[in-house]
Protein backbone atom coordinates (compact mmCIF):
# COMPACT_ATOMS: atom_id res chain seq x y z
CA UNK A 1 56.12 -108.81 31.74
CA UNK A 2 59.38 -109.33 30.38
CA UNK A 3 59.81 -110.02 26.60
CA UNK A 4 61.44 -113.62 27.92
CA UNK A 5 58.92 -114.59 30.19
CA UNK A 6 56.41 -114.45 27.54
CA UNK A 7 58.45 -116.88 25.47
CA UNK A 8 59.09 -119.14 28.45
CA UNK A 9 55.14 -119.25 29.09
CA UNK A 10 54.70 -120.23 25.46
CA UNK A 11 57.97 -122.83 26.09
CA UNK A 12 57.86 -123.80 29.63
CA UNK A 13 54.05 -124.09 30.61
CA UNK A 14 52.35 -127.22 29.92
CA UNK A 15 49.29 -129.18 31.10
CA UNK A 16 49.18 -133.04 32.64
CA UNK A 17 46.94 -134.04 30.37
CA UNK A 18 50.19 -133.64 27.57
CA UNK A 19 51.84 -136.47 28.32
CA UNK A 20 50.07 -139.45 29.27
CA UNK A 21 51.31 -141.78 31.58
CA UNK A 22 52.13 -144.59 28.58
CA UNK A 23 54.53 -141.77 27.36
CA UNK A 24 56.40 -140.82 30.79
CA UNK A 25 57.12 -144.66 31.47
CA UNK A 26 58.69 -145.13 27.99
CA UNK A 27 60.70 -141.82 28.52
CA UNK A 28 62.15 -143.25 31.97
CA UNK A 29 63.12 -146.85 30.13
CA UNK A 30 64.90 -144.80 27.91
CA UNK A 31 66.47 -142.70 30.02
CA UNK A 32 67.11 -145.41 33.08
CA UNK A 33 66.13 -142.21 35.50
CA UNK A 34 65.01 -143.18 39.27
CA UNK A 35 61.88 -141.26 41.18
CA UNK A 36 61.71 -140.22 44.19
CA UNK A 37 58.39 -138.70 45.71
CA UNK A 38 59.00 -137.36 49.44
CA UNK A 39 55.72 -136.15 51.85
CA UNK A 40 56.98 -133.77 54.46
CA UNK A 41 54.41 -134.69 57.53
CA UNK A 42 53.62 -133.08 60.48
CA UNK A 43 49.70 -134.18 61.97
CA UNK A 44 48.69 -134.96 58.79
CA UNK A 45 46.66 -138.24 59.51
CA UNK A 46 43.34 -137.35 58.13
CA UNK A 47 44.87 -136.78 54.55
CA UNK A 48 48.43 -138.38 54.35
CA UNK A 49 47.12 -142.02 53.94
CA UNK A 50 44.87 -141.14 50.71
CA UNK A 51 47.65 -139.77 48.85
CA UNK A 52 50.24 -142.13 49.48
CA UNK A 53 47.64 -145.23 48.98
CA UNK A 54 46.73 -143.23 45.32
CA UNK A 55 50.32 -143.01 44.44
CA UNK A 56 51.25 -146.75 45.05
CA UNK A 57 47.90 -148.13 43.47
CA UNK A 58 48.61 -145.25 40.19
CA UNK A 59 51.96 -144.91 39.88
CA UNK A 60 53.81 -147.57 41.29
CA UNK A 61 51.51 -150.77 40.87
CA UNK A 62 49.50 -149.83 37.77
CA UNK A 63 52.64 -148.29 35.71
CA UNK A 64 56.26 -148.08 36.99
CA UNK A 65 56.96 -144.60 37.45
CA UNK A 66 57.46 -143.82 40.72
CA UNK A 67 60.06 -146.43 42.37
CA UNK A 68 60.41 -144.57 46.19
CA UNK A 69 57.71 -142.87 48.29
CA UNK A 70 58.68 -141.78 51.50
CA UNK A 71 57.13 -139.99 54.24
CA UNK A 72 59.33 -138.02 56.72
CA UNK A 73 57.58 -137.61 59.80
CA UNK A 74 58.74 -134.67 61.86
CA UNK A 75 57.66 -134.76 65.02
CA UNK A 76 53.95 -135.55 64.73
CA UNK A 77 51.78 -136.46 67.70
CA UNK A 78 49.20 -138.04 66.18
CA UNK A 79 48.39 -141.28 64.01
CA UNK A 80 50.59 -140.01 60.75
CA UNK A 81 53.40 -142.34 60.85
CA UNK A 82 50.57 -145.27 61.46
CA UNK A 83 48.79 -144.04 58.84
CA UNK A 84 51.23 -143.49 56.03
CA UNK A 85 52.84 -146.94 56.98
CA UNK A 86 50.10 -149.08 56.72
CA UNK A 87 49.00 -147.37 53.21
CA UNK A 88 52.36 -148.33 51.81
CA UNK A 89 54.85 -145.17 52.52
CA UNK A 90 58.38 -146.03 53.91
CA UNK A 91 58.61 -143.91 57.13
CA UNK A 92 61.28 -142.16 58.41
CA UNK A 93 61.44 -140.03 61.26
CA UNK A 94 63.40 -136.70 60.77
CA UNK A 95 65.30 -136.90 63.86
CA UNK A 96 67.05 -140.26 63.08
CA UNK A 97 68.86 -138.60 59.65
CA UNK A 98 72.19 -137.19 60.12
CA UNK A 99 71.91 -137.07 63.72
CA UNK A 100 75.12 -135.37 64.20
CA UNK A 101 72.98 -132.29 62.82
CA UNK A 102 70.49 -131.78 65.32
CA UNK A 103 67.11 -130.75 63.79
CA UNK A 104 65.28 -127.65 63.83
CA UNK A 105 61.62 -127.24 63.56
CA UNK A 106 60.51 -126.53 59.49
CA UNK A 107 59.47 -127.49 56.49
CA UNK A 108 62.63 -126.88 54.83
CA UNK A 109 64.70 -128.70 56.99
CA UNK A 110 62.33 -131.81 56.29
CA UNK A 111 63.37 -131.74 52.95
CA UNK A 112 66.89 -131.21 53.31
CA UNK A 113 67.25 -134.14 55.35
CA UNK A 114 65.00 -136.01 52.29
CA UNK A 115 68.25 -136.12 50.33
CA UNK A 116 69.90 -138.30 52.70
CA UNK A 117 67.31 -141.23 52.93
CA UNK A 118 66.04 -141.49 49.18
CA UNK A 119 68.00 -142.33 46.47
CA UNK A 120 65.51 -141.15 42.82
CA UNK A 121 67.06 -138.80 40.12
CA UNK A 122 64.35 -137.18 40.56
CA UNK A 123 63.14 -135.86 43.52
CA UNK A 124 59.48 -134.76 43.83
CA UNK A 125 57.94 -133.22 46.84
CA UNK A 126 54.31 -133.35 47.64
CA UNK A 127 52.55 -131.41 50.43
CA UNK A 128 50.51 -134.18 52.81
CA UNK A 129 47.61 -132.23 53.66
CA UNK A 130 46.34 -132.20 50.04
CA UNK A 131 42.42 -133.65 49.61
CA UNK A 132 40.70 -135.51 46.39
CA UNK A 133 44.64 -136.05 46.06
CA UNK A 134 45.34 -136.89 41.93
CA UNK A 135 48.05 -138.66 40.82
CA UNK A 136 48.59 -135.89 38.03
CA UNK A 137 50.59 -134.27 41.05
CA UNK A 138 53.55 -136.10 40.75
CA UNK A 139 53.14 -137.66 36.87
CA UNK A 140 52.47 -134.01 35.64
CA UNK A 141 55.66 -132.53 37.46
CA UNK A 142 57.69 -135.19 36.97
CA UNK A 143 56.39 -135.66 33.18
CA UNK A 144 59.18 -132.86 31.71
CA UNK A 145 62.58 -133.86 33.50
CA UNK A 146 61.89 -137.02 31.79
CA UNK A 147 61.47 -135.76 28.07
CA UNK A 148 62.65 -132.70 28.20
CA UNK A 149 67.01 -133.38 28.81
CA UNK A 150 67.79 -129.27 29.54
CA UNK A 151 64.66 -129.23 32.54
CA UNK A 152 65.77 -128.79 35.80
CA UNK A 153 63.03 -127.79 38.28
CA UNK A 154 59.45 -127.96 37.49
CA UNK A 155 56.39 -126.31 39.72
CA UNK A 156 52.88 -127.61 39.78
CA UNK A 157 50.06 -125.29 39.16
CA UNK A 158 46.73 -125.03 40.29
CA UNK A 159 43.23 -123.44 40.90
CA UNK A 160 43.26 -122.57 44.77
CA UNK A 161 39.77 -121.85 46.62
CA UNK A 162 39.48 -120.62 49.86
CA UNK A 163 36.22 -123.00 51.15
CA UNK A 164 33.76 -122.28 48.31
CA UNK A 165 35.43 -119.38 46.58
CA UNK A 166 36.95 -120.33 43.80
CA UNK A 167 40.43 -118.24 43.05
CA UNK A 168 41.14 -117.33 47.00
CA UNK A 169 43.45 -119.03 48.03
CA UNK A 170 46.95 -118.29 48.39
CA UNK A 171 46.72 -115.20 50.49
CA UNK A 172 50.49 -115.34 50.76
CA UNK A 173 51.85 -115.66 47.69
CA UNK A 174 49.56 -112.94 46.06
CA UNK A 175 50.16 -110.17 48.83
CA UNK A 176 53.46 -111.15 49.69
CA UNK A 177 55.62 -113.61 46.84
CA UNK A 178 54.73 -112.13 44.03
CA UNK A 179 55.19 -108.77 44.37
CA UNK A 180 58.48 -109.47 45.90
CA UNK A 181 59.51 -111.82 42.84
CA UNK A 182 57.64 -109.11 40.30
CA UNK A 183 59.84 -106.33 41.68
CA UNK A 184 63.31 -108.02 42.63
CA UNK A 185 63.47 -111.55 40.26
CA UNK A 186 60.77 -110.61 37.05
CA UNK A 187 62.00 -113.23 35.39
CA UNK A 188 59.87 -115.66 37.57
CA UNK A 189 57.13 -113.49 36.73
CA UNK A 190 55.39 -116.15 35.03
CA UNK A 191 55.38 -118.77 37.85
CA UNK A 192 51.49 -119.18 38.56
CA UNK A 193 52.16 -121.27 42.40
CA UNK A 194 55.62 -119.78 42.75
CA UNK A 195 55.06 -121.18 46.66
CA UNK A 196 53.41 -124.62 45.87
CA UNK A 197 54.91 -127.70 48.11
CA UNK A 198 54.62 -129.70 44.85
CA UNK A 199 57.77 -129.76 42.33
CA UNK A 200 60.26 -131.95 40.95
CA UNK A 201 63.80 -131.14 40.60
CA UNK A 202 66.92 -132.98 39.65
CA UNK A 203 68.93 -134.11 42.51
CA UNK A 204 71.71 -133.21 40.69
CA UNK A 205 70.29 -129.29 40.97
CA UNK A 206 68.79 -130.05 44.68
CA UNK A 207 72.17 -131.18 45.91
CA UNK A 208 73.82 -128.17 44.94
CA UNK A 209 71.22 -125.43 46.19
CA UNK A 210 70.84 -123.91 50.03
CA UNK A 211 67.75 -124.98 52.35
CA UNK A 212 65.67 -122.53 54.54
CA UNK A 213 64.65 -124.57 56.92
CA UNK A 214 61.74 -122.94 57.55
CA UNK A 215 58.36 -121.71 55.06
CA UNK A 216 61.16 -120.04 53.26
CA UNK A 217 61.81 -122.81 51.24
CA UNK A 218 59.89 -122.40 48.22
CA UNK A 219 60.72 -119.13 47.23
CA UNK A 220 64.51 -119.95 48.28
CA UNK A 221 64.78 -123.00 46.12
CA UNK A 222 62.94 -121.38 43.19
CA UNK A 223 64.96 -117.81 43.42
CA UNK A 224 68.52 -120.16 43.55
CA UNK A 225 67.46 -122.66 40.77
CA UNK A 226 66.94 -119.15 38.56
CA UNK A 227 70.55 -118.04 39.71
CA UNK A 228 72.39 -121.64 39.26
CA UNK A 229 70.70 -122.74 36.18
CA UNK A 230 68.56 -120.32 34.47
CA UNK A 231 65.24 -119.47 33.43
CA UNK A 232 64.49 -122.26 30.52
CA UNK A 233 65.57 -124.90 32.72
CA UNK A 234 62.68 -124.39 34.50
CA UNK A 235 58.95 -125.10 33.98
CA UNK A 236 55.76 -125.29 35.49
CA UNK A 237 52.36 -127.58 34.75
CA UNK A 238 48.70 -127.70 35.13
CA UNK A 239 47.32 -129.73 37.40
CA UNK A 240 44.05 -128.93 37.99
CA UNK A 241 42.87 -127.62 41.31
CA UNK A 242 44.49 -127.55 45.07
CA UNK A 243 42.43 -128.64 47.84
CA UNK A 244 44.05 -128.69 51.30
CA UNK A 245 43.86 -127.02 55.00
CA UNK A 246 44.36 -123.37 55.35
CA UNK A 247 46.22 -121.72 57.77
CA UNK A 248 44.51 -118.79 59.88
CA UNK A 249 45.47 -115.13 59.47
CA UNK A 250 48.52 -115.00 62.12
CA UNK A 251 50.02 -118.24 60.71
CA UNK A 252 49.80 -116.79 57.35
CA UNK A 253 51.44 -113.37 58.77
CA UNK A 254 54.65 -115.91 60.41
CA UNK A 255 54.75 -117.30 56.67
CA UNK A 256 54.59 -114.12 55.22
CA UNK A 257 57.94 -113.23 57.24
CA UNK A 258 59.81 -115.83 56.75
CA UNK A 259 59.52 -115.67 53.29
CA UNK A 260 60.39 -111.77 53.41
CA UNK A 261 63.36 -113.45 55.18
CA UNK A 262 64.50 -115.28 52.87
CA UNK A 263 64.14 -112.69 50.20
CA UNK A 264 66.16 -109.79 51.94
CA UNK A 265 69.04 -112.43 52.80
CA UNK A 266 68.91 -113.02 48.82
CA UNK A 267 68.92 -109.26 47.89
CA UNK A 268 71.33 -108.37 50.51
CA UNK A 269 72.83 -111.98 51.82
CA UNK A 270 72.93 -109.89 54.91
CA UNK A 271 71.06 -109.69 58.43
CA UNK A 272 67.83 -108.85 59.37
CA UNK A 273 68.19 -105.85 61.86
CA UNK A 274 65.09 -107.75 63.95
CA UNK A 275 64.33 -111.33 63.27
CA UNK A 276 61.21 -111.39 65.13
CA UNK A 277 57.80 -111.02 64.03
CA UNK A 278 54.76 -109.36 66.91
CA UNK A 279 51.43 -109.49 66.45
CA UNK A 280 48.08 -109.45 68.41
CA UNK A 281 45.15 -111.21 69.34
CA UNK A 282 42.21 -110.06 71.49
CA UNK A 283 42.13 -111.40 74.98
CA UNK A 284 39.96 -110.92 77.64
CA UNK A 285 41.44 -108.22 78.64
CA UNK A 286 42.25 -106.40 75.27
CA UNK A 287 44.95 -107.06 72.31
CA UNK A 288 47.42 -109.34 73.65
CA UNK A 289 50.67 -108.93 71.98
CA UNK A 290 52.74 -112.46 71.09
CA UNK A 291 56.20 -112.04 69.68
CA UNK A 292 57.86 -115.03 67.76
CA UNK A 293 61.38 -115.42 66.43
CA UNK A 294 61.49 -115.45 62.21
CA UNK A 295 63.79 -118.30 61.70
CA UNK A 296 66.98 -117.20 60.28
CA UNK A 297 68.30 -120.24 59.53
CA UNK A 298 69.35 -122.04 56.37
CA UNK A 299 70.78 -125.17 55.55
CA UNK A 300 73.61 -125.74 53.04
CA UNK A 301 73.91 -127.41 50.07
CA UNK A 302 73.53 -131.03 50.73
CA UNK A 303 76.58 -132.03 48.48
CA UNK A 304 78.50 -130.36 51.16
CA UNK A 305 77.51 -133.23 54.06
CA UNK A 306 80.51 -135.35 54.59
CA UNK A 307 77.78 -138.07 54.82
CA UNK A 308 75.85 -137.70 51.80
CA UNK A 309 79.55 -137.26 49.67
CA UNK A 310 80.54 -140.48 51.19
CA UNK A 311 77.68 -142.06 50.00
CA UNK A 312 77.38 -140.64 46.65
CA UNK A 313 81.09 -140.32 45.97
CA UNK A 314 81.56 -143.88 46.73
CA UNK A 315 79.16 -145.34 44.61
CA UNK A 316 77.11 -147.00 47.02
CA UNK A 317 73.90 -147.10 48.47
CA UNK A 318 72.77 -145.28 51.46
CA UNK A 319 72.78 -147.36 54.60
CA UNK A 320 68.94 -147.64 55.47
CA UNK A 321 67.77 -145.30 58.62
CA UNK A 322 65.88 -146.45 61.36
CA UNK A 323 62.37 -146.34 60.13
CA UNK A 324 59.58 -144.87 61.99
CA UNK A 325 56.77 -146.77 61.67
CA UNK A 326 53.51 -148.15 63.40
CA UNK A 327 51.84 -151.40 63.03
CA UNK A 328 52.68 -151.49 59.81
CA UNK A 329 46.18 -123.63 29.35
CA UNK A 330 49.43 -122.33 29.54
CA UNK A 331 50.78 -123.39 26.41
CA UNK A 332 58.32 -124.15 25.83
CA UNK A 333 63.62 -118.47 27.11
CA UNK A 334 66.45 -116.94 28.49
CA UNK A 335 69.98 -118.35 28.95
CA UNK A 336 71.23 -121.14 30.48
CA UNK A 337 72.81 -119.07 32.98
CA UNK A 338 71.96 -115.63 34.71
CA UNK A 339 75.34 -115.38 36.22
């Protein structure tokens, strides 16, 4: 490990349990910041209710720190919308923002299209599939942009067990993110959940970086944050342990490309020769083989949208979309820029 990743670890790792919630609410008086948390949903019904009902009843009701918590549906064809409506979410549907623009299936281009419809500082982003959902998600993420001025981009991290094994999950990131970050980007060596759907970033960073639209767009957004604003502006924190659905071994293997994607068009900000991914399952008859397309696509920076500039630039508030709703430890580092 690099000589400055150690420091950062010593610098830039903390726990939740260091700043209580008393603390974060006194910081964000002082420094009159806004929050934003956003829950990217697609068929998340079983799960997406539970965390948003935990975050208005713990951080919006008990203690003011989180002032807008939004669910962007995209596309889902089952009870999601209902059920993050009528726990207290503001819905939007992810076809409805920028319209002109239309949408492609992904994660990433969920949270592009975030930008537009919430207004925080802050922006955190929070997986909806999560289970025994704590609130130390978003107060322990969003605990160092608000007292620590020169933090940019902070990741969660976790325990992650596969069923009853602790340590097991996160198949991807250990046999296919890390090595690529250890060998190409070392100095985000140190990043324990380098592909965790739960930070908090400045909007003033988010507006300025690229978005793969597709499972791309954790590693993307992490890789350009180290590029625009450096290693010590960002940070990571504990906490405590990840509990969600897992993904079967072929979904894993189209995640595991489309991050390799978005990798090689960082190393190279070429082509890929093939953008498609094959692989097999047994039939009846044999191996089947299934080809799918890697998606190739990326989003630009959001400060570039003649919409969202109007918006901002102007001074005014967003015109409110069409909403889609129902019936209602790591112990503080490199320069500020890495050119």
């Amino acid at each position: 490990m690099l000589e400055e990743v150690e420091r950062w670890l010593t610098k830039r790792s903390w726990s939740a349990a260091d700043r209580p919630l008393s603390a974060l609410v006194a910081a964000k008086r002082r420094s009159g910041s806004t929050v934003s948390v956003v829950l990217p949903a697609l068929n998340e019904e079983a799960t997406v209710g539970a965390i948003v009902a935990e975050i208005r009843r713990s951080l919006m009701e008990a203690v003011p720190l989180v002032d807008e918590l939004v669910v962007i549906d995209s596309g889902s064809t089952d009870r999601t919308s209902q059920e993050a409506a009528a726990a207290g979410a503001r819905v939007v549907h992810r076809d409805v923002i920028l319209p002109r623009m239309p949408a492609v299936p992904g994660k990433g281009e969920v949270l592009w299209r975030s930008l537009m419809v919430t207004s925080g500082d802050i922006v955190c982003f929070v997986d909806a599939d999560l289970k025994d959902f704590s609130p130390d998600f978003v107060s322990g993420i969003v605990g160092p942009l608000l007292t620590e001025p020169d933090v940019d981009f902070v990741k969660a991290m976790y325990d992650r067990p596969l069923g009853s094994a602790p340590g097991q999950g996160g198949r991807v990131t250990e046999l296919m993110a890390r090595p690529v970050l250890n060998l190409h980007w070392p100095h985000l060596a140190g990043f324990v959940q380098p592909l965790g759907g739960e930070y908090a970033v400045r909007r003033s960073l988010l507006e300025q970086l690229p978005f793969p639209v597709g499972y791309g767009v954790e590693l993307g957004l992490l890789v350009d944050a180290l590029h625009t604003v450096g290693l010590d502006a960002l940070a990571q924190v504990d906490v405590g342990v990840r509990v969600h659905r897992h993904q079967d071994g072929l979904a894993l293997g189209r995640m595991a490309a489309a991050i390799y994607r978005t990798a090689q068009l960082r190393l190279a900000r070429g082509h890929l020769v093939r953008p498609e991914l094959t692989q097999f399952e047994r039939g009846d008859d044999g191996f089947v083989a299934r080809t799918t397309k890697v998606d190739t696509e990326e989003r630009p920076p959001m400060i570039e949208i003649t919409e969202y500039r109007g918006g901002r630039l102007a001074g005014t508030p967003q015109e409110p979309l069409p909403e889609h709703t129902a019936h209602t430890r790591l112990p503080d580092s490199y320069h500020r820029r890495t050119g």
